[in-house]
N, C-alpha and C. Protein backbone atom coordinates (compact mmCIF):
# COMPACT_ATOMS: atom_id res chain seq x y z
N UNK A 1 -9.46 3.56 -23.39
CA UNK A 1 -8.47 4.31 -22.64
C UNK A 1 -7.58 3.35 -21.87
N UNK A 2 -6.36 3.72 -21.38
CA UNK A 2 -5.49 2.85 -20.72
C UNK A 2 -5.57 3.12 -19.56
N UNK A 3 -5.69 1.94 -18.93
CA UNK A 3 -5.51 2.37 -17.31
C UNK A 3 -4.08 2.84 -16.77
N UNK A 4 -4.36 3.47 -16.17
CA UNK A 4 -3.04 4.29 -15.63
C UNK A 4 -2.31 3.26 -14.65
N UNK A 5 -1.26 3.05 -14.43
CA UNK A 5 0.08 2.06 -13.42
C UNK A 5 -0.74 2.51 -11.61
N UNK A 6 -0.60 1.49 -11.33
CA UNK A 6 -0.75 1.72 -9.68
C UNK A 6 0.72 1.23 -9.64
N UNK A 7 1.57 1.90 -8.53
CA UNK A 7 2.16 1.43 -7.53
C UNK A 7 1.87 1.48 -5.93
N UNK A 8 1.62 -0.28 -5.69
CA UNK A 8 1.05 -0.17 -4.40
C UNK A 8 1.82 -0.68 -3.72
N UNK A 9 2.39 0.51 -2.53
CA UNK A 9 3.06 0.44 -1.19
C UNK A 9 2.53 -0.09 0.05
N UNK A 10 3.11 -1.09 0.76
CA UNK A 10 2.40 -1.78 1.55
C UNK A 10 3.48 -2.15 2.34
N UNK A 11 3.12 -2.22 3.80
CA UNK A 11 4.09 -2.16 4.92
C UNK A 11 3.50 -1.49 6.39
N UNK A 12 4.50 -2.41 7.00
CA UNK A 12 3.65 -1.29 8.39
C UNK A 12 3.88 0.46 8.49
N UNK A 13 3.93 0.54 9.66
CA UNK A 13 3.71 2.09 9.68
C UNK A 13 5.24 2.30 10.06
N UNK A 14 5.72 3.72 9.51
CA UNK A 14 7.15 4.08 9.94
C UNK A 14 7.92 3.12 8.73
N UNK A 15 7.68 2.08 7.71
CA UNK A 15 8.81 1.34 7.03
C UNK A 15 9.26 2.36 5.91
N UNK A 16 8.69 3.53 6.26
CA UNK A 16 8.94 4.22 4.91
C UNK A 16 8.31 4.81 3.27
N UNK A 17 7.09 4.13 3.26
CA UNK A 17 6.31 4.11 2.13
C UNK A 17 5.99 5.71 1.94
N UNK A 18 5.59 6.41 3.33
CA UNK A 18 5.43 7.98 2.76
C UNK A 18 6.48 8.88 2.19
N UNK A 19 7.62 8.05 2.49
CA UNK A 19 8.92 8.92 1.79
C UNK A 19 9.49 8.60 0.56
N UNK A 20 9.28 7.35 0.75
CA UNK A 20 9.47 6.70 -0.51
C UNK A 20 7.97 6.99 -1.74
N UNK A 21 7.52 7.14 -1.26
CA UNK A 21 6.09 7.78 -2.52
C UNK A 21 6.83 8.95 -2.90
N UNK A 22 6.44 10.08 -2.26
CA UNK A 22 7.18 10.99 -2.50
C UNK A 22 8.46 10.87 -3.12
N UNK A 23 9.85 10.41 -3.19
CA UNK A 23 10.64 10.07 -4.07
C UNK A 23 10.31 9.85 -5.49
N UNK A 24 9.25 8.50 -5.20
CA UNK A 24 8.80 8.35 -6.20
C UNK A 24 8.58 9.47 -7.21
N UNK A 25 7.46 10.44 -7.06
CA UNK A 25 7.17 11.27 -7.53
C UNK A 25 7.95 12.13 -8.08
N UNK A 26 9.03 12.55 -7.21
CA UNK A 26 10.03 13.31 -7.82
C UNK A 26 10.90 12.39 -9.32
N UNK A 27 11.29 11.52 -8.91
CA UNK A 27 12.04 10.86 -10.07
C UNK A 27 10.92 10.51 -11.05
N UNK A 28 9.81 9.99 -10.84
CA UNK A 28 9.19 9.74 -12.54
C UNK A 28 9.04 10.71 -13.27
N UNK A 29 9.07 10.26 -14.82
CA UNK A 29 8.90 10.54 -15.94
C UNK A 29 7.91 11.32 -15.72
N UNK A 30 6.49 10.87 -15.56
CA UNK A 30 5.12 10.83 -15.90
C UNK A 30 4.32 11.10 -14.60
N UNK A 31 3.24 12.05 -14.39
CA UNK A 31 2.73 12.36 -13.03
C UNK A 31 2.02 11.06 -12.63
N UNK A 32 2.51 10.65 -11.16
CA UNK A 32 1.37 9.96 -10.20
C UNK A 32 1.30 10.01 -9.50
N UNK A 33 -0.16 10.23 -8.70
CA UNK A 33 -0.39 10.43 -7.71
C UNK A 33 -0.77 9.99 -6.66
N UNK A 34 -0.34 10.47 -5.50
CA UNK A 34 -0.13 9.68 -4.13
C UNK A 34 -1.84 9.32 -3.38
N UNK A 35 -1.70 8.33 -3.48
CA UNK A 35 -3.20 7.80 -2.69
C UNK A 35 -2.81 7.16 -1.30
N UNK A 36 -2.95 7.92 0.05
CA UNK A 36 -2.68 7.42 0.97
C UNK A 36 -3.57 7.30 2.39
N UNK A 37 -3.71 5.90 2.61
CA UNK A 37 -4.57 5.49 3.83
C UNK A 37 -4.73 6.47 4.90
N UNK A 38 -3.27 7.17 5.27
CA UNK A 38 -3.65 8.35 6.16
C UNK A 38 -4.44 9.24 6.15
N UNK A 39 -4.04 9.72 4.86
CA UNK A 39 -4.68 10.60 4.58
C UNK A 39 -6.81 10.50 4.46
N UNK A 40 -7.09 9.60 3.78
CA UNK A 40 -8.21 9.00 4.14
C UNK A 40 -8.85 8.82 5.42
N UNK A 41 -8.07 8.34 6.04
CA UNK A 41 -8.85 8.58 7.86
C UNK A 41 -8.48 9.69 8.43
N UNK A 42 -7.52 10.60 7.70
CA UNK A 42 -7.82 12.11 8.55
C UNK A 42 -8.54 12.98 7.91
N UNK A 43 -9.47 12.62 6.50
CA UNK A 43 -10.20 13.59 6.35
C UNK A 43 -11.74 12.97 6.79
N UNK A 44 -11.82 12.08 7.98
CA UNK A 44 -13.20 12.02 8.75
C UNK A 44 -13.07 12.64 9.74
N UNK A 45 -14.27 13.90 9.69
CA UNK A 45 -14.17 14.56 11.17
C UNK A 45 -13.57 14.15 12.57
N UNK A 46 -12.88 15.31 13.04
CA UNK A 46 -12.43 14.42 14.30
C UNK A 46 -13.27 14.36 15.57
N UNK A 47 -14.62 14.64 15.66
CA UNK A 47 -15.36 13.97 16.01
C UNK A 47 -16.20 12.76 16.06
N UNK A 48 -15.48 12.45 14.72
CA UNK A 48 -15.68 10.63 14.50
C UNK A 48 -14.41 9.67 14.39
N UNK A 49 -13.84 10.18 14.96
CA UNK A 49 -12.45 9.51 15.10
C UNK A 49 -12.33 9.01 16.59
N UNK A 50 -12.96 8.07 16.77
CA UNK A 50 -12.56 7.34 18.24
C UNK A 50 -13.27 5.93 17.99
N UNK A 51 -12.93 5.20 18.93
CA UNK A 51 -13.25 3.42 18.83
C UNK A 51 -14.95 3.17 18.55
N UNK A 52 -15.86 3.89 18.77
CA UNK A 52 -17.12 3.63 18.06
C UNK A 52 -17.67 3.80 17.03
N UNK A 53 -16.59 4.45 16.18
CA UNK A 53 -16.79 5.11 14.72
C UNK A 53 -15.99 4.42 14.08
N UNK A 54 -15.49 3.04 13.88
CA UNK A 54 -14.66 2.30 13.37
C UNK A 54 -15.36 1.83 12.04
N UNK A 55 -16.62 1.69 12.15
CA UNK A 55 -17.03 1.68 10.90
C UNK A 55 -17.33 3.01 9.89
N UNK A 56 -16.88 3.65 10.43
CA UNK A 56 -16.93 5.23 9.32
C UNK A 56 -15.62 4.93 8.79
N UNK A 57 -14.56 5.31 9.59
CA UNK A 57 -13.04 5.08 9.38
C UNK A 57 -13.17 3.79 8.18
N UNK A 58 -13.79 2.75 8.51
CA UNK A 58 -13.48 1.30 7.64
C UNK A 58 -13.96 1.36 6.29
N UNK A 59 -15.11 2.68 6.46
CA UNK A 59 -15.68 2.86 5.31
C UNK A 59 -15.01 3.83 4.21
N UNK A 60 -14.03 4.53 5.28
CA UNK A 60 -13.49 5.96 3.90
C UNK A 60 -12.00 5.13 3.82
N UNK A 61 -11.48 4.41 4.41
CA UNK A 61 -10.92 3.21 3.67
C UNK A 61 -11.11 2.37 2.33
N UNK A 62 -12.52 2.11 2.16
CA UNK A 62 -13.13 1.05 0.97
C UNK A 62 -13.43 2.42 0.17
N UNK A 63 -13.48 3.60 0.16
CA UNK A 63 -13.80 4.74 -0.55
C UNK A 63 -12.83 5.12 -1.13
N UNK A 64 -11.36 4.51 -0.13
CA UNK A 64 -10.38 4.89 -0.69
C UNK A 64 -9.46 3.75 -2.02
N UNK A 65 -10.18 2.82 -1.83
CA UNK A 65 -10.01 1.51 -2.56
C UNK A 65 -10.48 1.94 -3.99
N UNK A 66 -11.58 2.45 -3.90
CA UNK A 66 -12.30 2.56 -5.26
C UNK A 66 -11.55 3.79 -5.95
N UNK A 67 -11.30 4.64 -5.00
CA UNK A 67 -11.03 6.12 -5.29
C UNK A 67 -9.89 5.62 -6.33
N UNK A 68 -8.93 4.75 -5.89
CA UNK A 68 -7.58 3.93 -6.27
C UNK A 68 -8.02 3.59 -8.22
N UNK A 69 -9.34 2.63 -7.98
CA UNK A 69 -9.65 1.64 -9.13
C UNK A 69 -10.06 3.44 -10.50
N UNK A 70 -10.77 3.96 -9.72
CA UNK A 70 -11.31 5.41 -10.33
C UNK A 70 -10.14 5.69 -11.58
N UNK A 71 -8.54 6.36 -10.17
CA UNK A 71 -7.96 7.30 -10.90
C UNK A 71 -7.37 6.38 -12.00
N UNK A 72 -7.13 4.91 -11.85
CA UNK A 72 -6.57 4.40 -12.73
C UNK A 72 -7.44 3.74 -14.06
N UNK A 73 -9.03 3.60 -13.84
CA UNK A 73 -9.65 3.61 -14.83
C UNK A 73 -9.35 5.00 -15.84
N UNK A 74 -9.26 6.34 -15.55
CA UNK A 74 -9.17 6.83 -16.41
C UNK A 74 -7.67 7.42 -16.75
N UNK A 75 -7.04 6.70 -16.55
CA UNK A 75 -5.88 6.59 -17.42
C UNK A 75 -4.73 7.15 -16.39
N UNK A 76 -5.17 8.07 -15.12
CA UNK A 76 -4.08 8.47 -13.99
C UNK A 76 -3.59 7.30 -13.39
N UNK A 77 -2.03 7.63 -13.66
CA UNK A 77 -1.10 6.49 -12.53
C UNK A 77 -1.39 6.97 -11.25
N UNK A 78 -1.00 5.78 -10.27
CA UNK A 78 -1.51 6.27 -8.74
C UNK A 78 -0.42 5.55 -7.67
N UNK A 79 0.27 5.96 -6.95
CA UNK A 79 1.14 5.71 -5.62
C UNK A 79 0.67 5.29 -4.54
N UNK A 80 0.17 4.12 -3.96
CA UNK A 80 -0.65 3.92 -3.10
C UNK A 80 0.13 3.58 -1.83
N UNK A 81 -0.15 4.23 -0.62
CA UNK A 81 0.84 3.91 0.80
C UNK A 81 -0.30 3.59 1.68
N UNK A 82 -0.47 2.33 1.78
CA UNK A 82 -1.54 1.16 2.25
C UNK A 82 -0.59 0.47 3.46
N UNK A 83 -1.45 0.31 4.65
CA UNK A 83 -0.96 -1.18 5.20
C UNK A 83 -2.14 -2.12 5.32
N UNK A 84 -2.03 -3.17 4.75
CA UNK A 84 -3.17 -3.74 4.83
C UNK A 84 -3.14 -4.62 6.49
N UNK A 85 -3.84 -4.12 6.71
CA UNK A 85 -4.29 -4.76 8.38
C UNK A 85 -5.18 -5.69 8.29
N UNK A 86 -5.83 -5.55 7.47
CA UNK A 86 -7.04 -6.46 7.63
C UNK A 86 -7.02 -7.29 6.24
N UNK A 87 -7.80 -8.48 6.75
CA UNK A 87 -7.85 -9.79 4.91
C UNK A 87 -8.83 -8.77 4.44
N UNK A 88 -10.20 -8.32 4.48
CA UNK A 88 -10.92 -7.97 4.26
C UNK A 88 -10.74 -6.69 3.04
N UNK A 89 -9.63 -6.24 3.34
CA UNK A 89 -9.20 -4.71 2.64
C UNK A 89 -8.27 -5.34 1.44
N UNK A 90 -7.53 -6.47 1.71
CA UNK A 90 -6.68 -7.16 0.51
C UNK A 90 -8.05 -7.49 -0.49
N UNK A 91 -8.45 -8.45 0.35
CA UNK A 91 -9.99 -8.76 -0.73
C UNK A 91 -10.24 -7.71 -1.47
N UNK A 92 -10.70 -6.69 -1.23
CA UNK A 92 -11.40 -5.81 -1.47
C UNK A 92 -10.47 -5.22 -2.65
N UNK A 93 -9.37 -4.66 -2.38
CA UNK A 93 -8.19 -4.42 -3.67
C UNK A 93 -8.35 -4.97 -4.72
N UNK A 94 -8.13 -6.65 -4.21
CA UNK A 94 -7.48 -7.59 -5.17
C UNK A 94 -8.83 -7.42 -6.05
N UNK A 95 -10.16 -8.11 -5.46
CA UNK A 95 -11.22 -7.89 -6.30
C UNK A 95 -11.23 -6.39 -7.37
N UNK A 96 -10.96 -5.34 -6.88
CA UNK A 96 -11.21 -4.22 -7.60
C UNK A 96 -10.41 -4.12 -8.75
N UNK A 97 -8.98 -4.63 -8.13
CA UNK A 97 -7.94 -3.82 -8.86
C UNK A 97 -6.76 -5.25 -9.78
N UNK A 98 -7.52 -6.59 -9.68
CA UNK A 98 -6.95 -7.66 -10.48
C UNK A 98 -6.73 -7.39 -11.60
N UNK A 99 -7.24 -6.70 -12.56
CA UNK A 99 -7.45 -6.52 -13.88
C UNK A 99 -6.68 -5.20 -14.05
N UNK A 100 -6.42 -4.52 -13.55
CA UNK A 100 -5.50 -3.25 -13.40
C UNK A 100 -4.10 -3.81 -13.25
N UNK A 101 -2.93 -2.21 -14.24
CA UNK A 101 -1.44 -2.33 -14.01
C UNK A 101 -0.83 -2.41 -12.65
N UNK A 102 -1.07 -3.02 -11.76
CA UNK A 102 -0.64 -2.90 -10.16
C UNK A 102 0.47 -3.55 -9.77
N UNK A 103 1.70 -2.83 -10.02
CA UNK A 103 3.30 -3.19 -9.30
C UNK A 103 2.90 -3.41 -7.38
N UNK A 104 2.64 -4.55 -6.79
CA UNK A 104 2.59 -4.97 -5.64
C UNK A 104 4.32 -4.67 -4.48
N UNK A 105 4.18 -3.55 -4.24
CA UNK A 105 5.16 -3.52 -3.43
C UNK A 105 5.37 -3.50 -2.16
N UNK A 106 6.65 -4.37 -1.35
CA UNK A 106 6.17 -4.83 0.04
C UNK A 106 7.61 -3.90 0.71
N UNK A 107 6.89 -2.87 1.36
CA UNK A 107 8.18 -1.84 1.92
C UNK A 107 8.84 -2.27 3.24
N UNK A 108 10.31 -2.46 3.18
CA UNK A 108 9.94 -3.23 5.00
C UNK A 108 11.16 -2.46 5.32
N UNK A 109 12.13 -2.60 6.86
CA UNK A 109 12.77 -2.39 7.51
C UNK A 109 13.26 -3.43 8.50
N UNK A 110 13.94 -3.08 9.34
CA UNK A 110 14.32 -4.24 10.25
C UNK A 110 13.31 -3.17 11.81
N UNK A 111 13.26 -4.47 12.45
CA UNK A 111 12.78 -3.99 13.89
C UNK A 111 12.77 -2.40 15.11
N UNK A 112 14.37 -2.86 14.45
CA UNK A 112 15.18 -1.78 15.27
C UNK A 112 14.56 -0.56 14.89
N UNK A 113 14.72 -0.73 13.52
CA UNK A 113 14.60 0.58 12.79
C UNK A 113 13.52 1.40 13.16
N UNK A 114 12.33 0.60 12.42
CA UNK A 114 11.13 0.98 13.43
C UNK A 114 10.42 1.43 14.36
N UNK A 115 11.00 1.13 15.41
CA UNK A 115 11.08 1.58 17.08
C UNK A 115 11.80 2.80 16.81
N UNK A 116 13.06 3.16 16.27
CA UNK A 116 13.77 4.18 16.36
C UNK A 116 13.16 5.54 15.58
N UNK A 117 12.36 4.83 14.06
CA UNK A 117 11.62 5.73 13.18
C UNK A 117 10.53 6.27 14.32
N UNK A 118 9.85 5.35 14.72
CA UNK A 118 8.53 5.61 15.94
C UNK A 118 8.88 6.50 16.83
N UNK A 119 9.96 6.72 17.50
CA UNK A 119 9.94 7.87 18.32
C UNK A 119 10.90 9.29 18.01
N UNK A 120 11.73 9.35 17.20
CA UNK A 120 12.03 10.30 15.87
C UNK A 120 10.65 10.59 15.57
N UNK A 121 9.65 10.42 15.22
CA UNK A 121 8.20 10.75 14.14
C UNK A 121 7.94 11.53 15.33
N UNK A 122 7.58 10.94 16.67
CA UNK A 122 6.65 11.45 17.52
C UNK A 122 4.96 11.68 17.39
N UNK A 123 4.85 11.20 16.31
CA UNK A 123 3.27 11.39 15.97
C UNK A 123 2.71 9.83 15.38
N UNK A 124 3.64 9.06 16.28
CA UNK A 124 2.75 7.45 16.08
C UNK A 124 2.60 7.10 17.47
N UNK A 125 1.83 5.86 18.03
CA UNK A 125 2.27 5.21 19.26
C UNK A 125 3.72 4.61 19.60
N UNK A 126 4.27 4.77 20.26
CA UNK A 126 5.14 3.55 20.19
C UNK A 126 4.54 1.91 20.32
N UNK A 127 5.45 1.39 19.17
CA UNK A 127 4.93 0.03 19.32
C UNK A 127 3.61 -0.07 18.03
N UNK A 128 3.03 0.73 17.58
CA UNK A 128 2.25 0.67 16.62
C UNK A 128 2.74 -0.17 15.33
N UNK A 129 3.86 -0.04 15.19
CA UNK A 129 4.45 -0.82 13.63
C UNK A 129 4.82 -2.04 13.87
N UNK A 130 5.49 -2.52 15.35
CA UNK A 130 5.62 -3.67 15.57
C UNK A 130 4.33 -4.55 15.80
N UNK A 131 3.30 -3.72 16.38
CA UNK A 131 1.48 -4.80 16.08
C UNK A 131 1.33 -4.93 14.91
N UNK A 132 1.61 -4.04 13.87
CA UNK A 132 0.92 -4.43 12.78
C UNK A 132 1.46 -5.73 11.94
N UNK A 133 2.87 -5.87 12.21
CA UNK A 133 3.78 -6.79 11.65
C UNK A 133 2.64 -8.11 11.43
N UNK A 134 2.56 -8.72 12.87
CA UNK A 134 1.24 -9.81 12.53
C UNK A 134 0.35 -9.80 11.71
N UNK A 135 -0.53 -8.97 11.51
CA UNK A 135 -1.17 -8.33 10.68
C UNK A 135 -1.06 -8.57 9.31
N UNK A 136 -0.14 -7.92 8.91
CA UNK A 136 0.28 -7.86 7.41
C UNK A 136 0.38 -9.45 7.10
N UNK A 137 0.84 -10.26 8.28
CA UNK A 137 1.15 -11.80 7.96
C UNK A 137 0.23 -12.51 7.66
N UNK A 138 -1.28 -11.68 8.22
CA UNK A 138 -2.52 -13.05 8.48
C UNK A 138 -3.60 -11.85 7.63
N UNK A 139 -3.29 -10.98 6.76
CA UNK A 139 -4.05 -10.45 5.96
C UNK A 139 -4.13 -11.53 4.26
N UNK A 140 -3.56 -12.56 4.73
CA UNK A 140 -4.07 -13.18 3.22
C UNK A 140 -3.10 -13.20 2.11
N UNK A 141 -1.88 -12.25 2.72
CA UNK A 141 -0.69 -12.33 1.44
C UNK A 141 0.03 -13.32 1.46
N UNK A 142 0.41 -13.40 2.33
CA UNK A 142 1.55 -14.84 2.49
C UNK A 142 2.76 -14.69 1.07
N UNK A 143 3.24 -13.23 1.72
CA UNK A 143 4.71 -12.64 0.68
C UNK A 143 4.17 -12.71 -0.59
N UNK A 144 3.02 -12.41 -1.09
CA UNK A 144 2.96 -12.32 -2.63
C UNK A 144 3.43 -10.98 -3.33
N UNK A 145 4.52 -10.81 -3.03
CA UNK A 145 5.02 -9.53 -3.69
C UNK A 145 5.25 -9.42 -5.18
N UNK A 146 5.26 -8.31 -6.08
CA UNK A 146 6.58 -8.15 -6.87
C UNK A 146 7.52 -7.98 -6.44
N UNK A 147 7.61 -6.99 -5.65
CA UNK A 147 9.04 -6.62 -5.34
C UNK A 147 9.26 -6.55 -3.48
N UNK A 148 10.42 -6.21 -3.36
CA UNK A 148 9.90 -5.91 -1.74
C UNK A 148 10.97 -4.68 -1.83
N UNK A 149 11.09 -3.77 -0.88
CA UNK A 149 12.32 -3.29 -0.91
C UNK A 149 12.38 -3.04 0.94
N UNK A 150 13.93 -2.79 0.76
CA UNK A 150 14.01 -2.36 1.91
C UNK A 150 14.94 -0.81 2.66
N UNK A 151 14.50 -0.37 2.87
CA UNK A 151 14.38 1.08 3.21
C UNK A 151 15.53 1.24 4.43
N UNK A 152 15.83 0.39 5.28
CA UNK A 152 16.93 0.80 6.34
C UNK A 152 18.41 -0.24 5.53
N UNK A 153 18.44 -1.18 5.13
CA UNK A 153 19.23 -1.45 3.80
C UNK A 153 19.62 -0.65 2.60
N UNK A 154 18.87 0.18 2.29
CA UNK A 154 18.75 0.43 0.97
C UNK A 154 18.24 2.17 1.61
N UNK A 155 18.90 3.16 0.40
CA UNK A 155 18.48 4.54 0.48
C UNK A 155 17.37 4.78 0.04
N UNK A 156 16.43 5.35 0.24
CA UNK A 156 15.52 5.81 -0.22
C UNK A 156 15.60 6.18 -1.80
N UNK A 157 16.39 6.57 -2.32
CA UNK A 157 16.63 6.60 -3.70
C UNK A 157 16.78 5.23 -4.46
N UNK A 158 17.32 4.25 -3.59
CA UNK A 158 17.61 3.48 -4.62
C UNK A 158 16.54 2.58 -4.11
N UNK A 159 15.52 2.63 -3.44
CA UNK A 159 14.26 2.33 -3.28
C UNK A 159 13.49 2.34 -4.86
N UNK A 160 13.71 3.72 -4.76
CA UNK A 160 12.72 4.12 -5.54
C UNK A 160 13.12 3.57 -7.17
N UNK A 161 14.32 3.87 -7.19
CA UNK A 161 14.92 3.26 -8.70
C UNK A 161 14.77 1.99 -9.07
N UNK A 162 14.64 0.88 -7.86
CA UNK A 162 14.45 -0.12 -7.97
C UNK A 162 12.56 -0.23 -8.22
N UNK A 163 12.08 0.20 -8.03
CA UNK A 163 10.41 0.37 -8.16
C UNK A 163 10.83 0.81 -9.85
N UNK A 164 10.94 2.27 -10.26
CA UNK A 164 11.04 2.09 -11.45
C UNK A 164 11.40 1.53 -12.38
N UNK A 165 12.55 0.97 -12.39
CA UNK A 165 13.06 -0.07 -13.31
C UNK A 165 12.02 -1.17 -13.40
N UNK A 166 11.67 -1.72 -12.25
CA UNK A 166 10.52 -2.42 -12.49
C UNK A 166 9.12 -2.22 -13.31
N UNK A 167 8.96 -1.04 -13.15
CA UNK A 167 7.66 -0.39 -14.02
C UNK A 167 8.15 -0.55 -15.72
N UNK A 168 8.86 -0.68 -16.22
CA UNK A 168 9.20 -0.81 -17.32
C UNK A 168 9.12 -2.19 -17.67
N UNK A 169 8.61 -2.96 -16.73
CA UNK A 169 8.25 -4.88 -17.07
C UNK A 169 7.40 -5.29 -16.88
N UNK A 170 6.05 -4.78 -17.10
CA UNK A 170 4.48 -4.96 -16.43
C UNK A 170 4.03 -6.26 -16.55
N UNK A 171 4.90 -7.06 -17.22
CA UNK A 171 4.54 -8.63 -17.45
C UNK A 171 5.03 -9.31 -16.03
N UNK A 172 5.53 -8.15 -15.21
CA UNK A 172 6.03 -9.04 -13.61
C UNK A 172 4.64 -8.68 -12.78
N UNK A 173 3.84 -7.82 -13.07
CA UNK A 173 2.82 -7.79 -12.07
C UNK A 173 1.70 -8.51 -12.23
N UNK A 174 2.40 -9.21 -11.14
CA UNK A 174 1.93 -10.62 -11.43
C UNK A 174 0.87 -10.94 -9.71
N UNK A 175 1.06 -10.43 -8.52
CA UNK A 175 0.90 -10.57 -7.47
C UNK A 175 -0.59 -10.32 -7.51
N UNK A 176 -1.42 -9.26 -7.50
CA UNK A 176 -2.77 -9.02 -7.57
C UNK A 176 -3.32 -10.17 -8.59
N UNK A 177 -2.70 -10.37 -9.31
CA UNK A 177 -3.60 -11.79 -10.85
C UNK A 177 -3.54 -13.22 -9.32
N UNK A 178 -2.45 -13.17 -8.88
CA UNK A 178 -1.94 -14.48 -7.99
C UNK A 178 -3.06 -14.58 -7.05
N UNK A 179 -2.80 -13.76 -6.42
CA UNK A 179 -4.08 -13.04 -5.73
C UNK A 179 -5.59 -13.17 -5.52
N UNK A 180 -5.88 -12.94 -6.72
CA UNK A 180 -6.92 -12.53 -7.59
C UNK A 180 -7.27 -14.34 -7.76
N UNK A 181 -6.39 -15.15 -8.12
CA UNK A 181 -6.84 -16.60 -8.47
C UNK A 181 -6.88 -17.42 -6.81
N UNK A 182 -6.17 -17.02 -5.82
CA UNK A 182 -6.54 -17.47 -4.64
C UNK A 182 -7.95 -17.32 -4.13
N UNK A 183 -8.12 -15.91 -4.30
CA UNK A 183 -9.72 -15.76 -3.59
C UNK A 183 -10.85 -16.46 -4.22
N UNK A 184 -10.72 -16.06 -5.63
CA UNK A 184 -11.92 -17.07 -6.95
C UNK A 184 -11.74 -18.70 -6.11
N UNK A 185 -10.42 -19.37 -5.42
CA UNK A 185 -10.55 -20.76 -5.26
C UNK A 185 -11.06 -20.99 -4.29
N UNK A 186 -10.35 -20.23 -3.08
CA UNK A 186 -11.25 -20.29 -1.93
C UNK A 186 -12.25 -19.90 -1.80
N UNK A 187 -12.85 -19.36 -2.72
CA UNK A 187 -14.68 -18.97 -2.78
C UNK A 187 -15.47 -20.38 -3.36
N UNK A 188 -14.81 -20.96 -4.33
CA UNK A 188 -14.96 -21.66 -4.94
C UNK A 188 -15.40 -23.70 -4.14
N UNK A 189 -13.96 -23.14 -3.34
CA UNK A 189 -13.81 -24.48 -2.26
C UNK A 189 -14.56 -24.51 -1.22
């Protein structure tokens, strides 16, 4: 059987990846479906949703990793809206999902934007997308993208067109293999 295409969205919070999935969806050809980190930590009771239950949360995270490797083992494409915060969760991908169709996409915005998306939403912290920025830097990627796009530059449509056109060149997903040969060295070294 063929594994089904991941496209994986990655960015802080507010750059856009939940709207841009959704786009996604509307314009492809072919159904795929949205796999998203939020969504994963809001279906743990919200009685386990506070700072001592960080390892439940960390865990329906890595549930959600596999859930990822699952739909695309059996042949479902999948939309993934990830921020990777942690090295630990890249690891964890890259290991799963090296050998899988995975278009690596890095969703960004400018600063401003951010702050302005953040309190327009009303349902983030303020300041939440600007912490994560670090984050994303010292999670182990060090810009290994395919693509990047950018969302306060660029419309949401032509976000998305630019993601597809790309899906039609699977010899560029190349970032998870890149990836994938960093960790084997530094395990190695």
């Amino acid at each position: 059987m063929e594994k089904g295409k991941i496209i994986f969205l990655n960015g802080v919070s507010s750059a856009g990846k939940t709207t841009l999935a959704k786009t996604l969806q509307l314009k492809l050809s072919e159904p795929f479906y949205w796999i998203s980190v939020d969504t994963f930590i809001m279906m743990t009771p919200d009685k386990f949703l506070n700072k001592e239950s960080s390892r439940i949360i960390l865990n329906s995270i890595s549930a959600m990793h596999h859930t990822i490797k699952t739909y695309s083992d059996i042949g479902f494409n999948a939309i993934v809206d990830h921020v990777f915060e942690k090295s630990d969760w890249v690891q964890e991908c890259v290991e799963l999902l090296h050998s899988h169709p995975v278009l690596f996409v890095h969703v960004t915005c400018s600063l401003e934007e951010l702050r302005r998306r953040e309190k327009e939403r009303g349902d983030r912290n303020i300041g939440q997308a600007e912490s994560q920025i670090p984050m994303l830097k010292n999670a182990n990627i060090k810009d290994i993208y395919d693509i990047t796009v950018d969302t306060f530059n660029n419309s949401t449509e032509e976000c998305a067109d630019k993601i597809i056109e790309m899906l039609n060149e699977p010899e560029k997903f190349t970032a998870f293999k890149i990836l994938w040969e960093q960790i084997k060295n530094n395990a190695e070294g």
